[in-house]
N, C-alpha and C. Protein backbone atom coordinates (compact mmCIF):
# COMPACT_ATOMS: atom_id res chain seq x y z
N UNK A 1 9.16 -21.29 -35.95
CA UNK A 1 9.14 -22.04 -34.72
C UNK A 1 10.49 -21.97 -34.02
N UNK A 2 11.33 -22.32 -34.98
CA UNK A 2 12.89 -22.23 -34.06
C UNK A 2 13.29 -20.94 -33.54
N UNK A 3 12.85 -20.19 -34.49
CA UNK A 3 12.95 -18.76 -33.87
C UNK A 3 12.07 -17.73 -32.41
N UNK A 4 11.03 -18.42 -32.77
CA UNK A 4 10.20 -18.28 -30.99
C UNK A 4 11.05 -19.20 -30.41
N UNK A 5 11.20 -20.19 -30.16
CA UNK A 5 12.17 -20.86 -29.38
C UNK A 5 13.67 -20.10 -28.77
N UNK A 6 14.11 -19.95 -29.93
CA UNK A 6 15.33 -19.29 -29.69
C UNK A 6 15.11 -18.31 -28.73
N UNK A 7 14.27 -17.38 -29.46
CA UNK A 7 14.24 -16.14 -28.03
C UNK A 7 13.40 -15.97 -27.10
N UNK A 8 12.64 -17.35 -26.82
CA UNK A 8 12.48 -17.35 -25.51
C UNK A 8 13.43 -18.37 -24.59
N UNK A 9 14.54 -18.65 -24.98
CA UNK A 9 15.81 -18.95 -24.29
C UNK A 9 16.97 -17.83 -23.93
N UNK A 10 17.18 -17.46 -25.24
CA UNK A 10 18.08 -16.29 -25.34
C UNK A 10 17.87 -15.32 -24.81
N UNK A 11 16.98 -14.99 -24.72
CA UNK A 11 16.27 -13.43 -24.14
C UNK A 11 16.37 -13.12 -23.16
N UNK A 12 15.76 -14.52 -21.87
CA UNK A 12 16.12 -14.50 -20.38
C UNK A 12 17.34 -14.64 -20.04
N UNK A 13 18.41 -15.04 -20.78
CA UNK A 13 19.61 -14.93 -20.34
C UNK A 13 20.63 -13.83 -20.87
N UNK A 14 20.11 -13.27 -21.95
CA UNK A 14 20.83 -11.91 -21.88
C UNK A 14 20.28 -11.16 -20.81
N UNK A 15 18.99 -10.74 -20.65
CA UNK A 15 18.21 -10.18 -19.48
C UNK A 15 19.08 -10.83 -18.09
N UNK A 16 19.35 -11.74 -17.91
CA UNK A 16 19.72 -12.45 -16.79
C UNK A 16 21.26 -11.50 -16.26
N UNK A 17 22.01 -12.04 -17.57
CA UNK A 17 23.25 -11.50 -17.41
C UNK A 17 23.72 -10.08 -17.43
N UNK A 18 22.48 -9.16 -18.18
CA UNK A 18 22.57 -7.50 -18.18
C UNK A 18 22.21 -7.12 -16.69
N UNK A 19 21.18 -7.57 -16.00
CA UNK A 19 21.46 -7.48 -14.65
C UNK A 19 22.03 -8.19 -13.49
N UNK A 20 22.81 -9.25 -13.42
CA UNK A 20 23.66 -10.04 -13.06
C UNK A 20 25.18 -8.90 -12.82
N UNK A 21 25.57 -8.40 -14.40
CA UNK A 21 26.59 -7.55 -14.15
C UNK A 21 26.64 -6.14 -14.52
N UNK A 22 25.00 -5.90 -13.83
CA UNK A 22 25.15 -4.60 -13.92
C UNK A 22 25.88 -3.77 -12.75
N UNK A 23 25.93 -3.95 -11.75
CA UNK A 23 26.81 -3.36 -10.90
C UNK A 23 28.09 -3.95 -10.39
N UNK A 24 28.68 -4.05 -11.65
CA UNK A 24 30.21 -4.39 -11.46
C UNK A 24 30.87 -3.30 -11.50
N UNK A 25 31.92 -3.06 -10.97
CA UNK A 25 32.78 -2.02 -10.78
C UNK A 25 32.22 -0.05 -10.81
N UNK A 26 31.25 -0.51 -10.45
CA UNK A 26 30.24 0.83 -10.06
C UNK A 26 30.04 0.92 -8.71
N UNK A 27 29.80 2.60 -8.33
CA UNK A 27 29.75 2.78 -6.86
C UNK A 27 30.51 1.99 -5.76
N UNK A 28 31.74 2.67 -5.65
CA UNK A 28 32.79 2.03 -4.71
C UNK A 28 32.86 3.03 -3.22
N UNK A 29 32.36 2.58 -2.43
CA UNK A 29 32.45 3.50 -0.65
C UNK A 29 33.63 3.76 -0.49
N UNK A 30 33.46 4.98 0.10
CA UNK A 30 34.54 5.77 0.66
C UNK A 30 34.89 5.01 2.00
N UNK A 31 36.50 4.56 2.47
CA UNK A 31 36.23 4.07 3.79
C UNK A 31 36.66 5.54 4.71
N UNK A 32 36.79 5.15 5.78
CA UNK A 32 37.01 5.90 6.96
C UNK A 32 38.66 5.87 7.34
N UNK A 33 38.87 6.74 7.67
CA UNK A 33 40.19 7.06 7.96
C UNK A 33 41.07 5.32 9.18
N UNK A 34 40.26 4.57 10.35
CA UNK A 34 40.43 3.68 11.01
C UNK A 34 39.93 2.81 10.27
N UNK A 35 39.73 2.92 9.04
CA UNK A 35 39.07 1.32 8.23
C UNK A 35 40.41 1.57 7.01
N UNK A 36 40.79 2.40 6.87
CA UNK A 36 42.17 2.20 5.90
C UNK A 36 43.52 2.42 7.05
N UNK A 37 43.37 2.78 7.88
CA UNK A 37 44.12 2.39 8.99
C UNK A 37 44.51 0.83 9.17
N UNK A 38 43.75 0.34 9.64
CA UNK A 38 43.79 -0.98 9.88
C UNK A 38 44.19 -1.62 8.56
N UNK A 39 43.42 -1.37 7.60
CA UNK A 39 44.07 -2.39 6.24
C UNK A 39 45.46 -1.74 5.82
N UNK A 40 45.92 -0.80 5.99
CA UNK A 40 47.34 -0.75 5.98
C UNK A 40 48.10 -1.03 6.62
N UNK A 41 47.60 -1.39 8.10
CA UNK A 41 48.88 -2.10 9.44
C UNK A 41 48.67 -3.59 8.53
N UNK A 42 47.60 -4.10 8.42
CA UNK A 42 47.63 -5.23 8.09
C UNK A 42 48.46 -5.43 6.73
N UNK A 43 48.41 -4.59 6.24
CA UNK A 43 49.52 -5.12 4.99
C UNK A 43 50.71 -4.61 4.85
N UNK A 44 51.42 -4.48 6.48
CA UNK A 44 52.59 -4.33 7.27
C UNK A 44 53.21 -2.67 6.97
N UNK A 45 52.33 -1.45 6.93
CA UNK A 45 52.74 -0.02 6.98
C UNK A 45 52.71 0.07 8.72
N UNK A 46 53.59 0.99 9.07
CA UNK A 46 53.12 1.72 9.94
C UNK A 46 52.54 3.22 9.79
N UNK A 47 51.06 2.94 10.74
CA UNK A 47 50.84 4.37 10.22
C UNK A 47 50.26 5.30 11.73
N UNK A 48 50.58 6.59 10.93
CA UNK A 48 50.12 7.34 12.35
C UNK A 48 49.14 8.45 11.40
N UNK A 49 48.44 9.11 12.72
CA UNK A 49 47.21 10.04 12.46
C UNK A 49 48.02 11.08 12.58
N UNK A 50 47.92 12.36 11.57
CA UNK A 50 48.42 13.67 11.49
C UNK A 50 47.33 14.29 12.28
N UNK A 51 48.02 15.68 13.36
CA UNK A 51 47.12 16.30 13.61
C UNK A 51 46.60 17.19 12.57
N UNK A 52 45.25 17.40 12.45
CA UNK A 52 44.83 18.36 11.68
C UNK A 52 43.89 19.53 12.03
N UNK A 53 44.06 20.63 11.99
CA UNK A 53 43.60 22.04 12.56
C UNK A 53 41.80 22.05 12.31
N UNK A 54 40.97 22.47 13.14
CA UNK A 54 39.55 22.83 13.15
C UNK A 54 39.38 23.90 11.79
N UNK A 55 40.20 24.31 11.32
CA UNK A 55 39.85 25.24 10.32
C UNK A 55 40.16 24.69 8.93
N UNK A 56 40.82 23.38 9.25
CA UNK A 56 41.59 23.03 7.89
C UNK A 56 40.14 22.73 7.34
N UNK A 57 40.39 22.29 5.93
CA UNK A 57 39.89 21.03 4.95
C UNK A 57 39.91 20.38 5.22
N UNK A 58 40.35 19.38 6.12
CA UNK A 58 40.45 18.27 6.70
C UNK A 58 40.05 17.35 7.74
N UNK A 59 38.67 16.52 7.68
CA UNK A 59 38.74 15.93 8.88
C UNK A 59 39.59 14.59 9.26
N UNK A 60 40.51 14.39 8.80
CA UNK A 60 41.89 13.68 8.75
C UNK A 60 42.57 13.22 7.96
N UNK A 61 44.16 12.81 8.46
CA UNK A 61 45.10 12.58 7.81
C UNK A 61 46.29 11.41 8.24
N UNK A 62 46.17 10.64 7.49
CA UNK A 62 46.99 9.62 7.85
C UNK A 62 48.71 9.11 6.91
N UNK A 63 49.90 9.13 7.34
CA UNK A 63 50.56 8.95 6.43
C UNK A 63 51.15 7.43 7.32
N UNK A 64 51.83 6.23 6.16
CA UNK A 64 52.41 5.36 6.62
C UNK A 64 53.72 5.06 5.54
N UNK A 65 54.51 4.24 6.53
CA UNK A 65 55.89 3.56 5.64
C UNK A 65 55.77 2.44 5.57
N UNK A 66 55.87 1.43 4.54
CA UNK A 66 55.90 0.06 4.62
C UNK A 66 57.12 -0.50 5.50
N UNK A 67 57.03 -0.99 6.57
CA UNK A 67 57.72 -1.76 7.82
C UNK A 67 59.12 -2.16 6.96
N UNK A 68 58.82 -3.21 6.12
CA UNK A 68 59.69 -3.95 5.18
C UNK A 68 60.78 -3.18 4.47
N UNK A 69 60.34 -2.04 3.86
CA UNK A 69 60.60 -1.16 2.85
C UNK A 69 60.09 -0.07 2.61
N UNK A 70 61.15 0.86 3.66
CA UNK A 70 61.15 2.06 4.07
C UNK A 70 60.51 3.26 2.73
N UNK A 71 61.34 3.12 1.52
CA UNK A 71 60.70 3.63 0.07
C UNK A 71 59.55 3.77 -0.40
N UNK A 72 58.59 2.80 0.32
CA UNK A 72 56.97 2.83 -0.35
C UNK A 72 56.42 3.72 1.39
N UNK A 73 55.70 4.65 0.54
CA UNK A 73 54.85 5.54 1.35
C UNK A 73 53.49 5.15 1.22
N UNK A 74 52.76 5.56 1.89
CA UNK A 74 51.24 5.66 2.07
C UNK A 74 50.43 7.29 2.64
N UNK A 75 49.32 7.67 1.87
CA UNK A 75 49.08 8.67 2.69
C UNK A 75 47.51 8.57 2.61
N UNK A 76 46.57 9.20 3.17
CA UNK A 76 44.89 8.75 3.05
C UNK A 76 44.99 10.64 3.75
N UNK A 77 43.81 10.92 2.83
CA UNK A 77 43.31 11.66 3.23
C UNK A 77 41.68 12.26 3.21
N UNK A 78 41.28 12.84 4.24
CA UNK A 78 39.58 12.76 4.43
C UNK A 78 39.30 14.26 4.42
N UNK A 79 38.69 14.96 3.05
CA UNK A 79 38.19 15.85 3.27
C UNK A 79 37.12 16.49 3.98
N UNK A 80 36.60 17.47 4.16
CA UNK A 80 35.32 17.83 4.63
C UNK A 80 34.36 18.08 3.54
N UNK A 81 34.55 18.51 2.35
CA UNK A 81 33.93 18.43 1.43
C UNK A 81 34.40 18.20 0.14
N UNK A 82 34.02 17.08 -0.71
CA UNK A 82 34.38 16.24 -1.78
C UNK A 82 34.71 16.99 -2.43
N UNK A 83 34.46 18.24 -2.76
CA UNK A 83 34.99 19.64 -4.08
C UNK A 83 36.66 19.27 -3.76
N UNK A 84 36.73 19.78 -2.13
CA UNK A 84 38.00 19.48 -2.19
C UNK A 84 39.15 18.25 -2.18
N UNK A 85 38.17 17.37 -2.59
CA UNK A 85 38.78 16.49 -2.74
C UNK A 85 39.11 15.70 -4.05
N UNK A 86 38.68 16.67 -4.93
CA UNK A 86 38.15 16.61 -6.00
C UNK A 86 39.63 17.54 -6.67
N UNK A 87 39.47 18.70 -6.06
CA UNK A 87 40.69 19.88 -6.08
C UNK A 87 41.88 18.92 -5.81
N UNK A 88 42.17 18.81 -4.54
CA UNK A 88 43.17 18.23 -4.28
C UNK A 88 43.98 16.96 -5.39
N UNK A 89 42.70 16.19 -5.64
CA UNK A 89 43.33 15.23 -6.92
C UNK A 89 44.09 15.57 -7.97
N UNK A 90 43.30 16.76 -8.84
CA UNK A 90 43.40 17.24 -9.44
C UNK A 90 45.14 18.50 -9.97
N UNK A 91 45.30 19.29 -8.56
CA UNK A 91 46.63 19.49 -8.09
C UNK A 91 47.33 17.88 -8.58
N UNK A 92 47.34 16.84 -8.04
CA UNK A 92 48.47 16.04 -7.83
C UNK A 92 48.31 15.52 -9.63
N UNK A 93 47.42 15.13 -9.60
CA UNK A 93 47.46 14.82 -10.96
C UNK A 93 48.11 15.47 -11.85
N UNK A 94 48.16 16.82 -12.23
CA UNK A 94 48.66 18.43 -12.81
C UNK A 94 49.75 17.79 -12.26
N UNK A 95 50.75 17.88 -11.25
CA UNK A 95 52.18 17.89 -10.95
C UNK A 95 53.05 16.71 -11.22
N UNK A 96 52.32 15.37 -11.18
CA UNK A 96 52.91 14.63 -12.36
C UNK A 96 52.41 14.24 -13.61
N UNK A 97 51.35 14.48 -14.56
CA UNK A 97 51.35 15.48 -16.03
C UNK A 97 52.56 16.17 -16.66
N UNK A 98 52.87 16.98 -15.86
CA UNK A 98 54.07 18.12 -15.86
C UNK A 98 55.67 17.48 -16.21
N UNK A 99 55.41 16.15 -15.15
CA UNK A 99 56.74 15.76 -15.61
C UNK A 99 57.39 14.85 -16.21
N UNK A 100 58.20 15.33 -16.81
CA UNK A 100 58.72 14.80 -17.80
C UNK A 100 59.31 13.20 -17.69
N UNK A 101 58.87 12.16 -18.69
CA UNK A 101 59.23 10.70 -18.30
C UNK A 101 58.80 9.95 -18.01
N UNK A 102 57.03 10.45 -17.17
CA UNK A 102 55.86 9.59 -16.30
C UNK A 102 55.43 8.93 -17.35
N UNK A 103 54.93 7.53 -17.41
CA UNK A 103 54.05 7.34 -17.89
C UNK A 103 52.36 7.43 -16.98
N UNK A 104 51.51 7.72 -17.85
CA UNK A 104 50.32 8.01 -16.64
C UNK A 104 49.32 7.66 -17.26
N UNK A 105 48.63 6.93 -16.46
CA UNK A 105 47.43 5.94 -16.62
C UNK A 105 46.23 6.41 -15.63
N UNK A 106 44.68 7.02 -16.61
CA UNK A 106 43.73 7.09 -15.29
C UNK A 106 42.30 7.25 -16.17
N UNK A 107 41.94 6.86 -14.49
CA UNK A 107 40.37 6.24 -14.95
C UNK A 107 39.21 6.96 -14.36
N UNK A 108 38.75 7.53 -14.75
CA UNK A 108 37.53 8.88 -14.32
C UNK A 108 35.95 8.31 -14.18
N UNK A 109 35.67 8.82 -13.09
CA UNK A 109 33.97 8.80 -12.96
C UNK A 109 33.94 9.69 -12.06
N UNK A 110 32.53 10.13 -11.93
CA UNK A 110 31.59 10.99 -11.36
C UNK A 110 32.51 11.03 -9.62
N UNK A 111 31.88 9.59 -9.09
CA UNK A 111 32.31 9.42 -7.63
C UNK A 111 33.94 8.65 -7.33
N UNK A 112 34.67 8.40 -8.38
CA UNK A 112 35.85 7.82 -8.15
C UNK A 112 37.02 7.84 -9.23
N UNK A 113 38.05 8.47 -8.73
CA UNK A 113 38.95 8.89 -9.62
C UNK A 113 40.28 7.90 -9.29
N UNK A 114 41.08 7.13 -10.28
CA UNK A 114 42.44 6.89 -10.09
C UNK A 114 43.46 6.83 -11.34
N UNK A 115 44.52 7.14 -10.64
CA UNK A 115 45.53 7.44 -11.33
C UNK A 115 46.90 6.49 -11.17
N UNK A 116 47.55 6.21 -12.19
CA UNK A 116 48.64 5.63 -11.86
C UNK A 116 49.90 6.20 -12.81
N UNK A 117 51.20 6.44 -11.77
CA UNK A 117 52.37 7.55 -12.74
C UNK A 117 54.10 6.54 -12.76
N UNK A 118 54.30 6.33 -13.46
CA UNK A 118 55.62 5.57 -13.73
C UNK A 118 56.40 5.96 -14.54
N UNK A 119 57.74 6.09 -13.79
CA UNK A 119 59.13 6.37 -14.87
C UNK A 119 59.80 5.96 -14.35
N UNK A 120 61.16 5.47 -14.53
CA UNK A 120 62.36 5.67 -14.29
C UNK A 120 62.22 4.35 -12.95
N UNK A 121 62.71 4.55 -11.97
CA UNK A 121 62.45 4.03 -11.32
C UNK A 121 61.25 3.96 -10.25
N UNK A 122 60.36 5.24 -10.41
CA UNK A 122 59.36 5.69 -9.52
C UNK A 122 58.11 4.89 -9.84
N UNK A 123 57.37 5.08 -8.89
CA UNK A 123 55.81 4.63 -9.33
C UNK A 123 55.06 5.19 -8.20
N UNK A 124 53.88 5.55 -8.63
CA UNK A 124 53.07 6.43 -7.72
C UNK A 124 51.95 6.19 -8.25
N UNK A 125 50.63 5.76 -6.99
CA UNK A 125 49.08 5.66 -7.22
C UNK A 125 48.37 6.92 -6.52
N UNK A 126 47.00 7.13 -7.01
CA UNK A 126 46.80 7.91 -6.60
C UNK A 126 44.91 7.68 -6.80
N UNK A 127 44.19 7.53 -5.87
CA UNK A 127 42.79 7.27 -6.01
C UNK A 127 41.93 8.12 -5.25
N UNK A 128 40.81 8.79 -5.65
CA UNK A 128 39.60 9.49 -5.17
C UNK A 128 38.68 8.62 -5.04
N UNK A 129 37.76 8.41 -4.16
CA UNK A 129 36.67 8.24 -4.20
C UNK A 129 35.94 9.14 -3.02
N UNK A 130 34.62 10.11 -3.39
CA UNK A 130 33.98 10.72 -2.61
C UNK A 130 34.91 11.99 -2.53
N UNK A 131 35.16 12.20 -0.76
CA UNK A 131 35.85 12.76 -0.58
C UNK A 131 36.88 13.18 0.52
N UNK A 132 37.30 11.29 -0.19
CA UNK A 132 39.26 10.92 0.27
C UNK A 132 39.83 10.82 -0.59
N UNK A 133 41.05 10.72 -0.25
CA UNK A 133 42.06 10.26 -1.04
C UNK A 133 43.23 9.66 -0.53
N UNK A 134 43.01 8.82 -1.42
CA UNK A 134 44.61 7.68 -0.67
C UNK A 134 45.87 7.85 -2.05
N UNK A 135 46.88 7.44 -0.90
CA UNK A 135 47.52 7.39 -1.72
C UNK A 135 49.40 7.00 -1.80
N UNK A 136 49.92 6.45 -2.75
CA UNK A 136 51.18 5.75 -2.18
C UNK A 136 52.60 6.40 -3.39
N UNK A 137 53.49 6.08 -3.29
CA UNK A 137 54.52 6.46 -3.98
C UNK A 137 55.83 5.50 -3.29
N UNK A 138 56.42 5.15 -4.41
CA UNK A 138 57.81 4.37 -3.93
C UNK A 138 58.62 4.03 -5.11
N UNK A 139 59.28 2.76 -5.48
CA UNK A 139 59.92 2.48 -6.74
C UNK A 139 58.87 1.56 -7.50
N UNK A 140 59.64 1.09 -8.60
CA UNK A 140 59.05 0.55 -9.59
C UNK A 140 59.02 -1.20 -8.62
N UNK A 141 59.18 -1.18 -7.91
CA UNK A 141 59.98 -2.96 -7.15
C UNK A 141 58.93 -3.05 -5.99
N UNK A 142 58.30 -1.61 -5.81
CA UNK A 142 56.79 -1.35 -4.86
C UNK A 142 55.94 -1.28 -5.19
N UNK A 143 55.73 -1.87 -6.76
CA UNK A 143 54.53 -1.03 -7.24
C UNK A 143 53.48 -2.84 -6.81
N UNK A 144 53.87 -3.50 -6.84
CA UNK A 144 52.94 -4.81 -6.41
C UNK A 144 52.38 -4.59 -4.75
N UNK A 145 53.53 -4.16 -3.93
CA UNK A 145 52.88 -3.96 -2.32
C UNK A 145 52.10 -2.65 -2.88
N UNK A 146 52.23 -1.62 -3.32
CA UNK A 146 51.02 -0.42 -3.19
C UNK A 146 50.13 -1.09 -3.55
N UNK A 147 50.15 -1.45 -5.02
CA UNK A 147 49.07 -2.08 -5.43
C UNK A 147 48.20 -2.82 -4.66
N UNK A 148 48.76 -3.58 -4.12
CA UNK A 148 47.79 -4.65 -2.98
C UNK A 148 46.78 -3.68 -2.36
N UNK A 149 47.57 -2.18 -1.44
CA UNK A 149 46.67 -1.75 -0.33
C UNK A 149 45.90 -1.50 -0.96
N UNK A 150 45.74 -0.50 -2.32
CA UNK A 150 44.60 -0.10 -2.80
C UNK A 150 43.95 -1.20 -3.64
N UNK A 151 44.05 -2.41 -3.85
CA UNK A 151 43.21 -3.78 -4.29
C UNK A 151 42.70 -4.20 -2.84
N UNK A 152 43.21 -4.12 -1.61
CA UNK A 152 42.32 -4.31 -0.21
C UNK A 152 41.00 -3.91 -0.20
N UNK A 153 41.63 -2.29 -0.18
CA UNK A 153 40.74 -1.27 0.26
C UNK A 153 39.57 -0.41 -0.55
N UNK A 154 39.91 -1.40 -1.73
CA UNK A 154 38.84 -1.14 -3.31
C UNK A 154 39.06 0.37 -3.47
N UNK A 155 40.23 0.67 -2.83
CA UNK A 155 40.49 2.01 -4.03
C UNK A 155 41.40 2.26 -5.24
């Protein structure tokens, strides 16, 4: 008896809670080049649109400086097709791998890739999803403002 009891309590609430948090930290949208625009003025970068050529890889490019603190960069970029954006990660990732002193931290899926690289005084993020990529670099004393844009902008 206690045991029919039990799991017809228990049961609906594991059931409850397996789909409750099943889509936590799964499938994260790619934003748009003027939707990470804006959340980076707002978290005081200035940023401007790179021109980018009809033939490139690229249907845009955005780089910014934090207003405050010239040292922390920002850059977003929007491929035309996710391979290459996929490539492109992959390059940056490989070039700090390579060097010597980083520590490097990263987290892989299908549709969203990030990375995080620290030594010395540096720190550098670096996130895929789809096929953009954002991304920041500055000191170890920036790594809370980068952090923020890409905790905004769920990348």
């Amino acid at each position: 008896m206690i045991k029919k009891s039990f799991f017809k309590i228990v049961a609906p609430l594991f059931l409850s809670a397996a789909l409750l948090f099943s889509g936590c930290g799964s499938a994260r949208t790619a934003l748009s080049s003027d939707e990470i625009k804006s959340a980076a003025e707002s978290a005081g970068y200035t940023v401007n649109s790179q021109d980018v050529s009809s033939s490139s890889k690229l249907d845009s490019y955005l780089a910014g400086t934090q207003q405050s603190d010239s040292s922390l960069q920002m850059a977003f970029v929007q491929f035309k097709e996710e391979n290459d954006a996929k490539d492109f990660y992959s390059q940056m990732r490989d070039a700090y791998s390579s060097r010597a002193g980083l520590e490097i931290k990263e987290t892989n899926s299908d549709t969203y890739t990030t990375m995080t690289a620290q030594g010395g005084d540096l720190y550098y993020r670096l996130s895929r999803i789809s096929g953009t990529v954002l991304y920041a670099k500055g000191t170890i004393a920036d790594k809370a403002a980068a952090d923020a844009l890409f905790k905004n902008t769920k990348y």
